[in-house]
C-alpha atoms as a PDB file:
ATOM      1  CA  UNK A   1      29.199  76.651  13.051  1.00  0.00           C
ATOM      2  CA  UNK A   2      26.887  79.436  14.132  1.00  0.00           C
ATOM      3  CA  UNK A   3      23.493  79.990  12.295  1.00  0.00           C
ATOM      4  CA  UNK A   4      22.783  83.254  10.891  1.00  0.00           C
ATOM      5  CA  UNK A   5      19.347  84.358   9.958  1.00  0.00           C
ATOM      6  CA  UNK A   6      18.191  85.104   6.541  1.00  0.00           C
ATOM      7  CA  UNK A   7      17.886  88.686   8.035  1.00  0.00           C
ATOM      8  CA  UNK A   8      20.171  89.429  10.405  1.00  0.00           C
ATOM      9  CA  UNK A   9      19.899  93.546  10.367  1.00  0.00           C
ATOM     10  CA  UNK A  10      16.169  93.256  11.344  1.00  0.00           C
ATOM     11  CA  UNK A  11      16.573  90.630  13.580  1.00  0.00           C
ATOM     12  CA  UNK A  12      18.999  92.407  15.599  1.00  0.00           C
ATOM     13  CA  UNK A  13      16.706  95.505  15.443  1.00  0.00           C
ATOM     14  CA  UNK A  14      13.417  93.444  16.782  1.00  0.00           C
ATOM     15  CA  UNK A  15      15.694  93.467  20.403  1.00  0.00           C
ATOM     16  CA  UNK A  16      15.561  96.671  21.078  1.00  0.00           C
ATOM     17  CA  UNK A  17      11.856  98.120  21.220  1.00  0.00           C
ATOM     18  CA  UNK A  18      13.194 102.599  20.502  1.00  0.00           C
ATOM     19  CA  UNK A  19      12.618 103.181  17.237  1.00  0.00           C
ATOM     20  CA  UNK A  20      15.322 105.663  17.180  1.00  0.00           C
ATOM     21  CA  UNK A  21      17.759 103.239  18.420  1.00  0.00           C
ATOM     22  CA  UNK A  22      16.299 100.910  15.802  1.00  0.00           C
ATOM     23  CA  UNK A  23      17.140 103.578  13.067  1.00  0.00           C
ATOM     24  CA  UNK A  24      20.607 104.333  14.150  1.00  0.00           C
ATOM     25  CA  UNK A  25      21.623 100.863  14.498  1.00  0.00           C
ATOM     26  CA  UNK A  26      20.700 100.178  11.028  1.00  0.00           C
ATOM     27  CA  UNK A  27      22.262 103.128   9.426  1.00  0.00           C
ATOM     28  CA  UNK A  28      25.244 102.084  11.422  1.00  0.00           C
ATOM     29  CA  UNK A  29      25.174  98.286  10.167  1.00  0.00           C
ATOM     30  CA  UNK A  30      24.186 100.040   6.189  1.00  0.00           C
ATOM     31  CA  UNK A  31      27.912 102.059   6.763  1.00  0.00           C
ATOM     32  CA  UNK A  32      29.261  98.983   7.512  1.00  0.00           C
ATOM     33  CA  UNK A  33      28.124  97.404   4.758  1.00  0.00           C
ATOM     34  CA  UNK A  34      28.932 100.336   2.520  1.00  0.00           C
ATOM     35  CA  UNK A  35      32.329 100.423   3.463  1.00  0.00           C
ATOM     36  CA  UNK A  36      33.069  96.324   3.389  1.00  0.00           C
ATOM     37  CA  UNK A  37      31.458  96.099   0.040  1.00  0.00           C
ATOM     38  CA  UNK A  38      30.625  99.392  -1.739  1.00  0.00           C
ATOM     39  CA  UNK A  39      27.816 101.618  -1.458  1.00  0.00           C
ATOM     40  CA  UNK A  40      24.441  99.715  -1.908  1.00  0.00           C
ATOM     41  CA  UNK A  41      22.616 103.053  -2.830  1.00  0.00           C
ATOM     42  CA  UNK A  42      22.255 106.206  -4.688  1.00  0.00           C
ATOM     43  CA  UNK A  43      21.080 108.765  -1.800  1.00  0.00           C
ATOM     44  CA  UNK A  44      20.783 109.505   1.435  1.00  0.00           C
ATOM     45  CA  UNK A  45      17.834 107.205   2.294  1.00  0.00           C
ATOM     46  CA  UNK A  46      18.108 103.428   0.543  1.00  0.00           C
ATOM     47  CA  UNK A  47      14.738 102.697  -1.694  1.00  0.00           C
ATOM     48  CA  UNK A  48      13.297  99.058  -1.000  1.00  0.00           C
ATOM     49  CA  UNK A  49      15.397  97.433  -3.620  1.00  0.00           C
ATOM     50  CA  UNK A  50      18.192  99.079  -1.945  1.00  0.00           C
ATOM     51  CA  UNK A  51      17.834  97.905   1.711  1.00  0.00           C
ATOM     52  CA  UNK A  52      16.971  94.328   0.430  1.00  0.00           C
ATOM     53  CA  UNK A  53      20.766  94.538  -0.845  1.00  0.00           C
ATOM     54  CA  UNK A  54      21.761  94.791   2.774  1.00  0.00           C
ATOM     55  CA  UNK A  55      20.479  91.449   4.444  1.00  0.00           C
ATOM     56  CA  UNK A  56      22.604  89.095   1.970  1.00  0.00           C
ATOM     57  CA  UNK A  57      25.604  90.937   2.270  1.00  0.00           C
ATOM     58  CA  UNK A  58      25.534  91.744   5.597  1.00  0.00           C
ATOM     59  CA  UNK A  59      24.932  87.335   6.111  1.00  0.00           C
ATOM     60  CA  UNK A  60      27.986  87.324   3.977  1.00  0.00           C
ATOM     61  CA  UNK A  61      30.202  88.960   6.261  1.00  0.00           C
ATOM     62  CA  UNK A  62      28.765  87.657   9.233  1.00  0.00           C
ATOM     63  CA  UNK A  63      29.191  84.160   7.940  1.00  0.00           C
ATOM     64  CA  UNK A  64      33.070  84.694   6.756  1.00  0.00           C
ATOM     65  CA  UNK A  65      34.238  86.512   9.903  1.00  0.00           C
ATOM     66  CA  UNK A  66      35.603  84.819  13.199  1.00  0.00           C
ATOM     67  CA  UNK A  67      33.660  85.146  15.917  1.00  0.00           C
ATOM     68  CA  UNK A  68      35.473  87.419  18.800  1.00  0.00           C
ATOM     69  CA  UNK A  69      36.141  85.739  22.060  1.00  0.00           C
ATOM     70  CA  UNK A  70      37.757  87.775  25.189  1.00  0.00           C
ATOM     71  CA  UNK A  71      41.299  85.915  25.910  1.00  0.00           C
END
């Protein structure tokens, strides 16, 4: 079984040291999220309340889905 952090969104983001890439990455990840489980907030930008929806849902799917392997 593979361990997955308690934070897996900012985790991933701590690797890679452009914030820009940072902030695409995680509006990529929030789509993702959105579109697996419905839209976790109300604008544009999510508040604090919002984003903290992200991390458990996001170690949801992470934890149900098999992990890819190249054949």
């Amino acid at each position: 079984m593979i361990a997955i952090s308690a934070t897996p969104i900012e985790d991933f983001l701590a690797l890679y040291s452009v914030v820009n890439t940072q902030r695409r990455y995680r509006s990529a990840l929030r789509e993702r999220v959105d579109f697996l489980f419905g839209r976790q907030r109300s604008g544009r930008r999510a508040t604090p309340e919002e984003a903290a929806r992200y991390e458990p849902l996001l170690r949801q799917y992470l934890a149900s889905s098999p992990t890819w392997s190249p054949t």
